[in-house]
Protein backbone atom coordinates (compact mmCIF):
# COMPACT_ATOMS: atom_id res chain seq x y z
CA UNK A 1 -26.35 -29.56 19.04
CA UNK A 2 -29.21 -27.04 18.18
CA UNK A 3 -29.55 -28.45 14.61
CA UNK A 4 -30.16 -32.21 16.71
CA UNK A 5 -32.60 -30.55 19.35
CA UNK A 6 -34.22 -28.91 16.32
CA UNK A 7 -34.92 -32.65 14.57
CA UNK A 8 -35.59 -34.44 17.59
CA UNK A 9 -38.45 -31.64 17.84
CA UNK A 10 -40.17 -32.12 14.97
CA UNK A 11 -39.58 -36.04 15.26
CA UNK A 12 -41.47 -35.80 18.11
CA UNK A 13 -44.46 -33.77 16.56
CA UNK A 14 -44.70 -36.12 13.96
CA UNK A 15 -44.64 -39.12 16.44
CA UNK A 16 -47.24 -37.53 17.92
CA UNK A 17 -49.41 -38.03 14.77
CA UNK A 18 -49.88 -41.64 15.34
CA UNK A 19 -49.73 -44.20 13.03
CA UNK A 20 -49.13 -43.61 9.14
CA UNK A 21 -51.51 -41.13 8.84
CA UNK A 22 -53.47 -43.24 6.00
CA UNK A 23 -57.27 -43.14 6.25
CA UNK A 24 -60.33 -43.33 3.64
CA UNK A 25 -62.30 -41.44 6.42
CA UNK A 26 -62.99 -37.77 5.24
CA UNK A 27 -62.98 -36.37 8.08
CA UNK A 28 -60.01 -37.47 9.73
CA UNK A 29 -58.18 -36.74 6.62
CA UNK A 30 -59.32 -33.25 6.90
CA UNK A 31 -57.55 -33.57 10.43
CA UNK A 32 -54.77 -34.73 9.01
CA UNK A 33 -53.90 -32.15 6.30
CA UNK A 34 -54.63 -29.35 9.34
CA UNK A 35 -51.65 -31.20 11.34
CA UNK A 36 -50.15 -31.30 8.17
CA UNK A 37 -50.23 -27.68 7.87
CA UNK A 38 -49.67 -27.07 11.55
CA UNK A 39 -46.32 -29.49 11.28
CA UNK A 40 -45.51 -27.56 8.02
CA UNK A 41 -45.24 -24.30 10.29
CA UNK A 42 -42.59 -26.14 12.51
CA UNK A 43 -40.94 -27.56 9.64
CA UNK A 44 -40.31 -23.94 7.79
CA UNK A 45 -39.40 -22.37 10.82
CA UNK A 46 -36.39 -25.63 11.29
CA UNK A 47 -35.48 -25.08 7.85
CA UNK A 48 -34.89 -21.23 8.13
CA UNK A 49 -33.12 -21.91 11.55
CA UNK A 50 -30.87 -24.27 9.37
CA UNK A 51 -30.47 -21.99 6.69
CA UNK A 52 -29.76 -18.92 8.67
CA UNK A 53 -26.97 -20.77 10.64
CA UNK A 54 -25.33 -21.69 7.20
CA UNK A 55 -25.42 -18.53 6.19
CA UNK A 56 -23.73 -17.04 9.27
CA UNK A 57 -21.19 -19.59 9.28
CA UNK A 58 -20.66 -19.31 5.73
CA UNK A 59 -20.11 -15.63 6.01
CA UNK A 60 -17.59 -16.28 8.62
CA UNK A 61 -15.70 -18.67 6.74
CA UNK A 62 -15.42 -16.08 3.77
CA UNK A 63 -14.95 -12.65 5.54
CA UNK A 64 -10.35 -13.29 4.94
CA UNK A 65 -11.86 -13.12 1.27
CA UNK A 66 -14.58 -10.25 0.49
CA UNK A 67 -17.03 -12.67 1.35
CA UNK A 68 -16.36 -14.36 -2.33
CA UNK A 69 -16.20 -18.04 -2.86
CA UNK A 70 -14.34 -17.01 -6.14
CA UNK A 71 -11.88 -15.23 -4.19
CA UNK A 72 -11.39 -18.31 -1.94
CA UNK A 73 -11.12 -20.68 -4.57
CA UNK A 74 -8.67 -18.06 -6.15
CA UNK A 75 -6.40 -18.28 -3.03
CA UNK A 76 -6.49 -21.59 -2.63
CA UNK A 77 -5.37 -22.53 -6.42
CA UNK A 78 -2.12 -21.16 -5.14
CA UNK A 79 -2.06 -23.66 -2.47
CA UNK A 80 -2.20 -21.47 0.52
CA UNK A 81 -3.09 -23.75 3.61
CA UNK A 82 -5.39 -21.16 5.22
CA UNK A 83 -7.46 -20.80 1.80
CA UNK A 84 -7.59 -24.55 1.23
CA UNK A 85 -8.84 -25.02 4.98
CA UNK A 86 -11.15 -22.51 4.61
CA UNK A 87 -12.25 -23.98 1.48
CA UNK A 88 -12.40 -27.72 3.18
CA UNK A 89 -14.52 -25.95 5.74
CA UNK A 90 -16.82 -24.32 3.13
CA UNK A 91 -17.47 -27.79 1.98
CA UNK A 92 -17.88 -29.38 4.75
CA UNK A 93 -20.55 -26.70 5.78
CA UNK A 94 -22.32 -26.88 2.47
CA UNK A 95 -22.53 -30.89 2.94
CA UNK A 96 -24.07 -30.64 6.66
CA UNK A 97 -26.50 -28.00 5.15
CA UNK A 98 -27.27 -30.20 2.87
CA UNK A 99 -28.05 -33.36 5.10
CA UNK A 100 -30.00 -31.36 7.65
CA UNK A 101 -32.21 -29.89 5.47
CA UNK A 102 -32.51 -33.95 4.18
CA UNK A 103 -33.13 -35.14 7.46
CA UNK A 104 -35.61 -32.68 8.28
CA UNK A 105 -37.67 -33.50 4.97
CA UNK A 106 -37.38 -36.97 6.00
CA UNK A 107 -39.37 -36.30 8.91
CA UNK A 108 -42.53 -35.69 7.35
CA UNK A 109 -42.00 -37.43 4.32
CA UNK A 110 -43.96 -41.13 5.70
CA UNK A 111 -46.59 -39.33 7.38
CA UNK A 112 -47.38 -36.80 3.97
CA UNK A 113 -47.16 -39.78 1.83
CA UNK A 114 -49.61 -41.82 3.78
CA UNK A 115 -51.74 -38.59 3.86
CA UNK A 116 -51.36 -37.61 0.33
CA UNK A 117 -52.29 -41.62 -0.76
CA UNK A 118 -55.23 -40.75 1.70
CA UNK A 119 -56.82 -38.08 -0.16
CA UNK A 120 -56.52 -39.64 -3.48
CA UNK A 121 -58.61 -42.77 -2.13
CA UNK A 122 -61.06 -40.57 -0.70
CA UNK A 123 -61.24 -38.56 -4.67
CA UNK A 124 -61.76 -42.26 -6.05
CA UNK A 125 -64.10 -43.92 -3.13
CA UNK A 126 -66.49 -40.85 -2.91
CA UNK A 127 -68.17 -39.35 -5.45
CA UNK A 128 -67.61 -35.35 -6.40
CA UNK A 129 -70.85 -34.45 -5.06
CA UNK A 130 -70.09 -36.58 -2.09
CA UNK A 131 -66.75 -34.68 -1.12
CA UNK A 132 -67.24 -30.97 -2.37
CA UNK A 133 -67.03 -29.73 1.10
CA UNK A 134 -64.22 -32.32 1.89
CA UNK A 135 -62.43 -31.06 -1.51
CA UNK A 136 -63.11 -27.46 -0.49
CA UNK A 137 -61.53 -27.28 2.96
CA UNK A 138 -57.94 -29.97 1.47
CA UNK A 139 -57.67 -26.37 -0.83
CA UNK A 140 -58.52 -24.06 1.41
CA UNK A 141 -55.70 -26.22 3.73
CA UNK A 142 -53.26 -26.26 0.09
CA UNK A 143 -53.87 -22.42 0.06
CA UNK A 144 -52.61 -21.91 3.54
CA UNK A 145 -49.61 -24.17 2.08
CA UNK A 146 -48.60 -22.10 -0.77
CA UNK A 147 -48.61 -19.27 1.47
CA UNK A 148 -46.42 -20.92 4.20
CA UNK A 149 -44.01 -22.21 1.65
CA UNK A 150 -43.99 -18.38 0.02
CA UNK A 151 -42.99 -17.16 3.22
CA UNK A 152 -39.94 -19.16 3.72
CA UNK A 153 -39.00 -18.83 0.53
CA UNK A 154 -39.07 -14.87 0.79
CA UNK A 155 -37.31 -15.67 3.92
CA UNK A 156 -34.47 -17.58 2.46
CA UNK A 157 -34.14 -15.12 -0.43
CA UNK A 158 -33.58 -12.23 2.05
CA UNK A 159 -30.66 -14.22 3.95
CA UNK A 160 -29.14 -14.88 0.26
CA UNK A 161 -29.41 -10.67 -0.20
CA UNK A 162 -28.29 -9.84 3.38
């Protein structure tokens, strides 16, 4: 239920965007890339909620076994009902994972499309000199990027140590 609120939310950010998001206007492709960023915020902090519940769960499902898929998969070679439900469970766990963290990508993935076909119009309509600020502020908006998507990631990797 948490995993649906969590989508609906960030459906309904994006829905707020309006329309494609495709535009040959500088400016309000600078706009964009800042909801862009501002959506990207939301969408790491969905994707570490989504992550962090696998985990949890994951740990749950493994704690009969050291907290060891190898151990798991050990027991259940041998046929033991518990192991291969556990195991079935694992699965099934590692397949929602897998689609919710889809879903979620999904979101975005019209509206940074349209935006990304955007901004390589603009590089091809307008001439260098005619976009440097334009081209400045889209890196200065890919910087702030990187160091979202650096963040999660060190995020993620500390829920793998944990």
């Amino acid at each position: 239920m948490k995993k649906l609120f969590v989508l609906l939310f960030v459906g309904s950010i994006l829905a707020s965007c309006g329309g494609s998001g495709y535009t040959t206007d500088k400016e309000e492709a600078l706009e964009l890339k800042k909801e862009q960023t501002e959506n990207l915020k939301s969408y790491y902090e969905d994707a570490l909620e989504i992550k962090t519940d696998f985990v949890a769960d994951e740990k749950d499902i493994l704690a009969d076994y050291g907290g060891k898929e190898d151990a798991l998969i050990k027991k259940a070679k041998t046929k033991d009902e518990k192991a291969l439900d556990a195991l079935a469970d694992l699965r099934n766990l590692q397949m929602q994972k897998s689609k919710d963290l889809r879903e979620l990508g999904r979101k975005t993935e019209d509206f940074d499309d349209a935006l990304d076909q955007s901004i390589e119009d603009i590089e091809a309509l307008f001439d260098e000199k005619d976009r440097k600020a334009f081209d400045k502020a889209i890196e200065a908006e890919n910087e702030i990027q990187t160091k979202l998507r650096e963040a999660h990631t060190k995020a993620v990797d500390k829920l793998k140590k944990d």
